[in-house]
Structures are given as structure tokens and as C-alpha cells.
Protein backbone atom coordinates (compact mmCIF):
# COMPACT_ATOMS: atom_id res chain seq x y z
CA UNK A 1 -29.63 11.38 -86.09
CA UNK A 2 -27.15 14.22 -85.87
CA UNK A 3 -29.21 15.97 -82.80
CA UNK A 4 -29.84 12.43 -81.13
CA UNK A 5 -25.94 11.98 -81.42
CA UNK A 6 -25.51 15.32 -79.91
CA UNK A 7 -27.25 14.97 -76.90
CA UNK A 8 -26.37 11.09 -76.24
CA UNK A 9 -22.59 12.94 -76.04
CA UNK A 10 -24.25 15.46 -73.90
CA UNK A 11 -25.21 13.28 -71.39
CA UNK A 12 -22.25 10.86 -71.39
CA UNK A 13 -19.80 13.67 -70.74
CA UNK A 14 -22.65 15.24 -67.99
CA UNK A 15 -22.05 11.57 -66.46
CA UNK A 16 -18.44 11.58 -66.67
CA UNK A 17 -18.49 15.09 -64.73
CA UNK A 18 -20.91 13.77 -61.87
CA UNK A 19 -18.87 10.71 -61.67
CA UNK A 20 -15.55 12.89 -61.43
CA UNK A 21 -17.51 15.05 -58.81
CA UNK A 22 -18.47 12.02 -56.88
CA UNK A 23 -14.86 10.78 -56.53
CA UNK A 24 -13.44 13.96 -55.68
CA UNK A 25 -16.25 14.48 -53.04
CA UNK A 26 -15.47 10.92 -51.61
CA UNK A 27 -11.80 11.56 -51.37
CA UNK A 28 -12.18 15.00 -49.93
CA UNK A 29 -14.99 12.90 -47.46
CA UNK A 30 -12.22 10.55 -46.62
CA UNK A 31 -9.57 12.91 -45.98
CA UNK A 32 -11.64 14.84 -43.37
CA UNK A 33 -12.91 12.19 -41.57
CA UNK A 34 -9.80 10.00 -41.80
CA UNK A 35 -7.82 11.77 -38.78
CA UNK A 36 -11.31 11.88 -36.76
CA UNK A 37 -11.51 8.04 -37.33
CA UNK A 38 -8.10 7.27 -36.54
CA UNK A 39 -8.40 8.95 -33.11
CA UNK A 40 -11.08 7.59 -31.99
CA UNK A 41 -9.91 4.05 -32.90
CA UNK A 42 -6.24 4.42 -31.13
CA UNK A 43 -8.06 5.64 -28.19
CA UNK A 44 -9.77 2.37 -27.80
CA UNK A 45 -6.47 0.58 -28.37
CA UNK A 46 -4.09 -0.68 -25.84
CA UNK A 47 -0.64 1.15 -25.67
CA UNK A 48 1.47 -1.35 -25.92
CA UNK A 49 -0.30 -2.14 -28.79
CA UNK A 50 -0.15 0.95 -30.45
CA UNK A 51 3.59 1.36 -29.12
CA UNK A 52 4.39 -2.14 -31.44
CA UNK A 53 2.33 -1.22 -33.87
CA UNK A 54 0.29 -4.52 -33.39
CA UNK A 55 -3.63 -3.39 -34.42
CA UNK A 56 -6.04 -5.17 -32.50
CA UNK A 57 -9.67 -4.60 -32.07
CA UNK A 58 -10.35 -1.10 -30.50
CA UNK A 59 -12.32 -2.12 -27.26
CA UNK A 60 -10.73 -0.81 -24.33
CA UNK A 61 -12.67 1.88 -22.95
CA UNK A 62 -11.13 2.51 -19.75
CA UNK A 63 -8.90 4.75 -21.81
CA UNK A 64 -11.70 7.06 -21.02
CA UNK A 65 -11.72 6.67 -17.16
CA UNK A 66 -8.06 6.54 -16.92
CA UNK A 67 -7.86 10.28 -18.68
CA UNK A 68 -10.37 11.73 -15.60
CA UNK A 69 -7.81 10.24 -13.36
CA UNK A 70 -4.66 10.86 -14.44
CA UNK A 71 -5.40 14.89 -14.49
CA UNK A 72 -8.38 16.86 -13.43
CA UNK A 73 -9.71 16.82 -16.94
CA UNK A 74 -13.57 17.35 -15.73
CA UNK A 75 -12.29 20.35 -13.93
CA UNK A 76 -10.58 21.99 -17.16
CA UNK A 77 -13.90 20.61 -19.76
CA UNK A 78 -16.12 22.62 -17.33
CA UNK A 79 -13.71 25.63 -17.73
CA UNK A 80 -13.80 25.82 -21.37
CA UNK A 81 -17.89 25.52 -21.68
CA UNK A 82 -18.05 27.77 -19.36
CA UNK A 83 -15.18 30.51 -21.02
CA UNK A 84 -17.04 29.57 -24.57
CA UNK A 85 -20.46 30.09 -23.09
CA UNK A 86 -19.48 33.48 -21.79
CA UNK A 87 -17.61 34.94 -24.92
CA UNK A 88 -20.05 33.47 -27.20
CA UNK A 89 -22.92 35.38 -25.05
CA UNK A 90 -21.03 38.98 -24.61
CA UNK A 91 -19.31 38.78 -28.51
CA UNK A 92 -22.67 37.92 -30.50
CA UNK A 93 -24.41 40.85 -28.39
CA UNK A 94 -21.87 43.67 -29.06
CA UNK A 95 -21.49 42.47 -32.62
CA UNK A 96 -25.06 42.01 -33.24
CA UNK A 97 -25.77 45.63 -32.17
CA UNK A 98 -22.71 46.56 -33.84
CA UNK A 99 -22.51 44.79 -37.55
CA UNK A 100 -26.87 46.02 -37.23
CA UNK A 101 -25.66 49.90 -36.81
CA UNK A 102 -23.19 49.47 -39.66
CA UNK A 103 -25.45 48.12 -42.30
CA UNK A 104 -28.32 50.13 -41.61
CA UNK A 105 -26.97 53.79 -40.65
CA UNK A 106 -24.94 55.41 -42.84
CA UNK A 107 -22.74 58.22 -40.65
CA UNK A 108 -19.56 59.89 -41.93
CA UNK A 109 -16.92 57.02 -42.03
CA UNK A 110 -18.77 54.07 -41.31
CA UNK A 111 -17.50 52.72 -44.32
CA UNK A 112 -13.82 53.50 -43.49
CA UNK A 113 -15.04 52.52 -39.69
CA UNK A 114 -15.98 48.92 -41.15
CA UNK A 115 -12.80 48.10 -43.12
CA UNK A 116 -10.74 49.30 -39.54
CA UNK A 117 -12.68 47.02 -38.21
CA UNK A 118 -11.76 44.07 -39.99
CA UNK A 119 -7.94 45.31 -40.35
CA UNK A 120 -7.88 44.15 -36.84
CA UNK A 121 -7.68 41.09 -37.68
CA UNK A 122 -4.46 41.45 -39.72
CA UNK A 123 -2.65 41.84 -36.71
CA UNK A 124 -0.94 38.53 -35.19
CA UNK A 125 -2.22 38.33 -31.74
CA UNK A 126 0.77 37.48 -30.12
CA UNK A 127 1.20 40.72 -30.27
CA UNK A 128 -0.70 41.93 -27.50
CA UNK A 129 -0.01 39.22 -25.52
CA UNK A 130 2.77 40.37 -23.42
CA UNK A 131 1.30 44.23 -23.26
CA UNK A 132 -1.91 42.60 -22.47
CA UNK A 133 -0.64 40.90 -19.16
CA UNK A 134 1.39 43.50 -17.98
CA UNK A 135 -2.12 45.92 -18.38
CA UNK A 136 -3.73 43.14 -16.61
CA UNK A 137 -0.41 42.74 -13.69
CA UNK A 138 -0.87 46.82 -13.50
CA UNK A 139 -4.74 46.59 -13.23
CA UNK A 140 -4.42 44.35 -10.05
CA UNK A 141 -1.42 46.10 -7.93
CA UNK A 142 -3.61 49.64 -8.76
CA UNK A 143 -7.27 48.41 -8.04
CA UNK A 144 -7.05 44.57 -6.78
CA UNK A 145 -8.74 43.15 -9.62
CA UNK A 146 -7.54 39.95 -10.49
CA UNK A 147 -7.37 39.23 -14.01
CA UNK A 148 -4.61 37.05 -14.80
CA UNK A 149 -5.05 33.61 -13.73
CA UNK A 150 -9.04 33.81 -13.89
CA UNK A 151 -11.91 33.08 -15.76
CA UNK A 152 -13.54 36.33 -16.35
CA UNK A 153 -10.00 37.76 -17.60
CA UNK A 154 -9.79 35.22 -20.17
CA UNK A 155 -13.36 36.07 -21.32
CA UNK A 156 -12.52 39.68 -21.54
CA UNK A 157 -9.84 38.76 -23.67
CA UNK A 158 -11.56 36.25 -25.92
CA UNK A 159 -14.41 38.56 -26.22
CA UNK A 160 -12.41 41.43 -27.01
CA UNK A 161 -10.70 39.14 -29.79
CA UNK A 162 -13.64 37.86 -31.56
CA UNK A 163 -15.98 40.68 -31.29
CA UNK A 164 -14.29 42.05 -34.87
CA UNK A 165 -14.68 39.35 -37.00
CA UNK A 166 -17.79 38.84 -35.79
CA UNK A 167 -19.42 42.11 -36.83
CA UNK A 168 -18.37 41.87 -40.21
CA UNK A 169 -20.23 38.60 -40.43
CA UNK A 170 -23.69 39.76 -39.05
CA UNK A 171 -23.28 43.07 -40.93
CA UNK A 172 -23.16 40.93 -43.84
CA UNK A 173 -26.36 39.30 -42.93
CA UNK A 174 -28.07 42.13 -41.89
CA UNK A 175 -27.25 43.77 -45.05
CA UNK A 176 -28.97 40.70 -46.99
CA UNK A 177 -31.92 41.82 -45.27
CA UNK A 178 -34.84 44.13 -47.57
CA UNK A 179 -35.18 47.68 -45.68
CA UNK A 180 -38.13 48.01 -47.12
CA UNK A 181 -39.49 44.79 -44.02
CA UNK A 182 -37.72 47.32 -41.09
CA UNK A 183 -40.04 49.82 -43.29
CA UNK A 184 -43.10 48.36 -43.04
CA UNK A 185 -43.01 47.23 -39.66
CA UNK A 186 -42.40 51.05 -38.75
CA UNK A 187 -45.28 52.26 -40.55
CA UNK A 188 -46.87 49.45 -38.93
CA UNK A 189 -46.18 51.64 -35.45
CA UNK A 190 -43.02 49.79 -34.56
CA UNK A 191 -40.06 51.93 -33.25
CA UNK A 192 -36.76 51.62 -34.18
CA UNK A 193 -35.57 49.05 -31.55
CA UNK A 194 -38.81 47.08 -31.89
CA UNK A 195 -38.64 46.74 -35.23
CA UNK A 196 -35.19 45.73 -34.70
CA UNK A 197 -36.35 43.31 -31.74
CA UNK A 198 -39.48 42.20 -33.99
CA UNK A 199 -38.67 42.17 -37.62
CA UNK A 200 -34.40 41.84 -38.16
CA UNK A 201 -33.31 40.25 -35.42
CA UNK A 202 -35.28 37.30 -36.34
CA UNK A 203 -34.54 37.07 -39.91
CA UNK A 204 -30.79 37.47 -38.81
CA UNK A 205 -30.86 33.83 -36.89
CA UNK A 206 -28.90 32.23 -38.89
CA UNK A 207 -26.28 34.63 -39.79
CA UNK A 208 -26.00 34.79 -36.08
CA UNK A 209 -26.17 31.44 -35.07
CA UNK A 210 -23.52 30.90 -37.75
CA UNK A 211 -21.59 33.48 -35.82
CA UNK A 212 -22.08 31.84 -32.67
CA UNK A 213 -20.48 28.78 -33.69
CA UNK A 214 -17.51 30.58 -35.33
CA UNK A 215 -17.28 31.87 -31.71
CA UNK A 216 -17.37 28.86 -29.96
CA UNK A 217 -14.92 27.10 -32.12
CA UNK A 218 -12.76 30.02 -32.10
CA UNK A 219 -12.50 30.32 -28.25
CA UNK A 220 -12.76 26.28 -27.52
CA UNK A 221 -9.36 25.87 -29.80
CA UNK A 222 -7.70 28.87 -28.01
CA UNK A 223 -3.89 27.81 -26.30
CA UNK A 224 -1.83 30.49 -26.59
CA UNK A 225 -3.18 33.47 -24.09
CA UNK A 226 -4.66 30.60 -22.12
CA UNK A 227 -1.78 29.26 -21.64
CA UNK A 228 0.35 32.35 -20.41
CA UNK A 229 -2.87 34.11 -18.39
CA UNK A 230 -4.15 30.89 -16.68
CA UNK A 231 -1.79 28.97 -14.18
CA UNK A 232 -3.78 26.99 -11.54
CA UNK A 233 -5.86 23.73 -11.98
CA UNK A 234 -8.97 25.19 -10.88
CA UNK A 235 -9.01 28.26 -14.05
CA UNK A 236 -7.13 25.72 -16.63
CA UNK A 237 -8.89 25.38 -20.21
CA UNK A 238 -9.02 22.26 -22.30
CA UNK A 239 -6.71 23.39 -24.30
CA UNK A 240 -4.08 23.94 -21.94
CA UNK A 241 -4.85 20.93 -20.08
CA UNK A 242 -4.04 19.09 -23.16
CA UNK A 243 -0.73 20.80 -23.09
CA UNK A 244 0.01 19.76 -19.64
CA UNK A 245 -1.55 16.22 -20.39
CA UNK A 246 0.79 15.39 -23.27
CA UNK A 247 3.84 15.92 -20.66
CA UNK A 248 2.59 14.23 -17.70
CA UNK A 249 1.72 11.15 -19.93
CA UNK A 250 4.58 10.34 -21.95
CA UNK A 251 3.93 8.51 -25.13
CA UNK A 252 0.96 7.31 -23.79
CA UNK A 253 -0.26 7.64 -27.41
CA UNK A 254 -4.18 6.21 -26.35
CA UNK A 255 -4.81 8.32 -23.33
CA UNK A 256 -4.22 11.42 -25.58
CA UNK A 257 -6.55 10.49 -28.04
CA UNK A 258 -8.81 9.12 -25.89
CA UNK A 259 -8.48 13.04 -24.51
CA UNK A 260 -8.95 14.39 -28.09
CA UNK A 261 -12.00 12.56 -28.53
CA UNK A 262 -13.36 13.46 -25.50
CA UNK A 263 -12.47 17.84 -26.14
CA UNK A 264 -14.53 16.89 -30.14
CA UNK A 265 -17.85 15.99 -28.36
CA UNK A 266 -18.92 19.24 -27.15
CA UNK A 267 -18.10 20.92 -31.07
CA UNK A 268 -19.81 18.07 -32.86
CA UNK A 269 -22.87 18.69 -30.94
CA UNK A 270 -23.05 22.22 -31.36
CA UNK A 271 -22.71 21.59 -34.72
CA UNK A 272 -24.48 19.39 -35.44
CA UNK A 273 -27.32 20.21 -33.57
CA UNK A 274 -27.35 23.83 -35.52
CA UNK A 275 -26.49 22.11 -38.62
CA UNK A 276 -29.46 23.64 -40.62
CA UNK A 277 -29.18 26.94 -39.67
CA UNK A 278 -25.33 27.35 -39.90
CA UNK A 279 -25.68 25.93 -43.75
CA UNK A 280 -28.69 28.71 -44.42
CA UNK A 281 -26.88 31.56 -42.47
CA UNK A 282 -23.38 31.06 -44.15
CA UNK A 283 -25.07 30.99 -47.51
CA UNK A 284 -27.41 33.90 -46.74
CA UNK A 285 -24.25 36.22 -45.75
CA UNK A 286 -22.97 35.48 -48.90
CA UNK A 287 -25.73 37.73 -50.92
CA UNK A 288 -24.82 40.54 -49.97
CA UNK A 289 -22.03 42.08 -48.00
């Protein structure tokens, strides 16, 4: 009766901590999503309503149409994919190659090499910013490249940023990684950069993919260097189009969440669309780093 006790006071208190769990969970659920909810309601809202504080029932979606024609907001959206797409493309390649070399050759410092690397990332970036566009000012009067105010300068930037952080993730994953698989596929006849091509690169997906979203994020949320290299409509990002949104359309509290909602889309697709492998590859880095 004793052990039947026991174990009836087991499984009430195993209860208890599931139902605990559960309500944390939920509130944690509800404080996420809560914001995300929010603004997409008040961008179906009227502003007057909003501005009374009179909550009706969010229908008005020519919120949406009157963002693309208050600003040139399909102009700066194709921008951003298009600055994301790049940096996401050049900083998973370098840092592929890169975070590969460091976890599978072992040369003198490439431990002391790795921790520089991610020491980087200590430093604020505002730092650079004014050196950076005077290097960039000095670049164009010497050779006539034009880096400031253009696309591929911001990408050389954002590229140059990420690159860092990113190694030290996929080094992580490739680490995970058995040597004795790159081992048998050379004995197998495979060279170094086949095997590399055949056997890790797969296996690294989703660390990488994981990466790639990191990226994405990282360079999508960007303001600050956007905002100081970038100056005409035609180059703007999202992010500073936001910026020059929220002035030209003064307390117009719907049209800039209707404009939030619209700068989310692109992010919850990638997301969610790479859901599975971003889950497996930030779990799989964790093994071993």
C-alpha cells in the first residue's frame, strides 16, 4: 500500500509539473505572438479609430494599397530581397569553406584563429561606420567605384559583417560530423574536395540552412549602415524606408502597421518554409562545438 501510495504521489506531482509547463508555455506563446497579433489587427483598423481608441472590426484593407502609394514601398521590399539574397549567398559560401577548414585542419593557431574570429563580434559596429564610409568616399574619388549609395556596397558590408558569426556556427556543425564518413568516402577514391562536395556538405544542411536564416534575418533587420550609406529611393532598404515612412505619415498609426506586416511576410516564409531543418540544424550544432 506504501509503494502504491508512492507512485500515486509520483504521478500527481509529474501532473502538477506538466500542468505548470503547459501554463508557462501558453503564456510565453501569448507573449510572442501578442505584438504580431496586435499589428496585424490595427492595420486593418481605421485611424480615426485607432486615434479614439474606438475598436471596431479590423476590415479595412486598403491600408495595404494606401502604403504602396504613399511611398515607393515595392521599390525598397525589392531592395532588401535582393541585399538579403546576395549576403546570404556570398556569407554562407566563405563561411562554409571557412568554419569546414577550421574543424577539420588543425594548423598552428587555428584554435587562437577561431576565438579572433568570434571576438569580432564584441566590437559595436558603429564603430566602423564612419571609417567605413570615408574608405568607401576615398575608394570612389581614387578609382570611380561607387560604393556609397548602392546596392553592391551595402552587400559588401553586410557580408563582411556576418561572415564571422557565421563560421563559428557551421564549424560547430561540421565538427558534429564523424571523420571517420570524410574517411571512408576517401578510401572509397574520393578526394578531398569531393568528399567534401559528396559526403559533409550534405550532412551539414541544416547547420547551414540554419545559418542562412540567421543571415537573412540579420541583414533584413539592418537600419543603421543602411541608413547612412544609402540615400536615393531607387537603393533604399525596408528598413530605412520604414524610417522615412514613419515621418512622412504622421501618426498614421494603421498605415505603419499595415507596413510592418507587410516587411514580416517575407521572414515568416523563410521560416517557416525551412522550419524542419532550422529545428534539426540548431540542435545538431549543439553536440559538439
Amino acid at each position: 500500500m506504501a509503494k502504491i501510495g508512492y507512485f500515486e504521489s509520483m504521478k500527481r506531482k509529474k501532473k502538477m509539473k506538466n500542468a505548470l509547463s503547459n501554463i508557462v508555455l501558453a503564456i510565453l506563446v501569448v507573449l510572442s505572438l501578442g505584438p504580431i497579433v496586435f499589428m496585424v489587427l490595427t492595420s486593418l483598423m481605421n485611424h480615426s479609430a485607432i486615434a479614439t481608441g474606438k475598436w471596431i472590426l479590423p476590415t479595412r484593407f486598403s491600408n495595404y494599397v494606401e502604403v504602396f502609394q504613399k511611398l515607393p514601398f515595392g521599390t525598397y521590399f525589392r531592395n532588401s530581397l535582393i541585399v538579403c539574397g546576395f549576403v546570404m549567398v556570398v556569407a554562407l559560401v566563405i563561411a562554409t569553406l571557412a568554419g569546414y577548414a577550421l574543424a577539420r585542419y588543425k594548423f598552428p593557431g587555428s584554435n587562437f584563429f577561431g576565438i579572433l574570429i568570434l571576438s569580432t563580434q564584441l566590437l559595436p559596429g558603429m564603430m566602423f561606420l564612419l571609417p567605413l564610409y570615408l574608405d568607401f568616399v576615398k575608394l570612389k574619388e581614387a578609382t570611380g567605384i561607387q560604393l556609397t549609395n548602392s546596392i553592391p556596397g551595402l552587400v559588401i558590408v553586410y557580408s563582411a559583417f556576418f561572415v564571422p558569426f557565421s563560421i563559428w556556427i557551421i564549424r560547430g556543425f561540421f565538427a558534429s560530423i564523424p571523420g571517420e564518413l570524410e574517411e571512408a568516402a576517401r578510401i572509397d577514391g574520393c578526394n578531398k574536395f569531393s568528399a567534401f562536395i559528396k559526403v559533409m556538405l550534405p550532412l551539414a544542411v541544416p547547420g547551414i540552412v540554419a545559418t542562412a536564416i540567421y543571415i537573412f534575418l540579420m541583414a533584413w533587420d539592418e537600419l543603421l549602415f543602411a541608413w547612412v550609406l544609402l540615400k536615393d529611393a531607387e537603393v533604399t532598404t525596408i528598413p530605412v524606408g520604414i524610417r522615412a515612412f514613419i515621418a512622412y505619415t504622421t501618426a498614421r498609426y494603421d498605415l505603419l502597421m499595415a507596413a510592418g506586416s507587410i516587411v514580416t511576410v517575407p521572414v515568416l516564409i523563410m521560416f517557416f518554409s525551412m522550419q524542419k531543418k532550422f529545428i534539426s540544424g540548431m540542435t545538431a550544432g549543439a553536440v559538439k562545438g
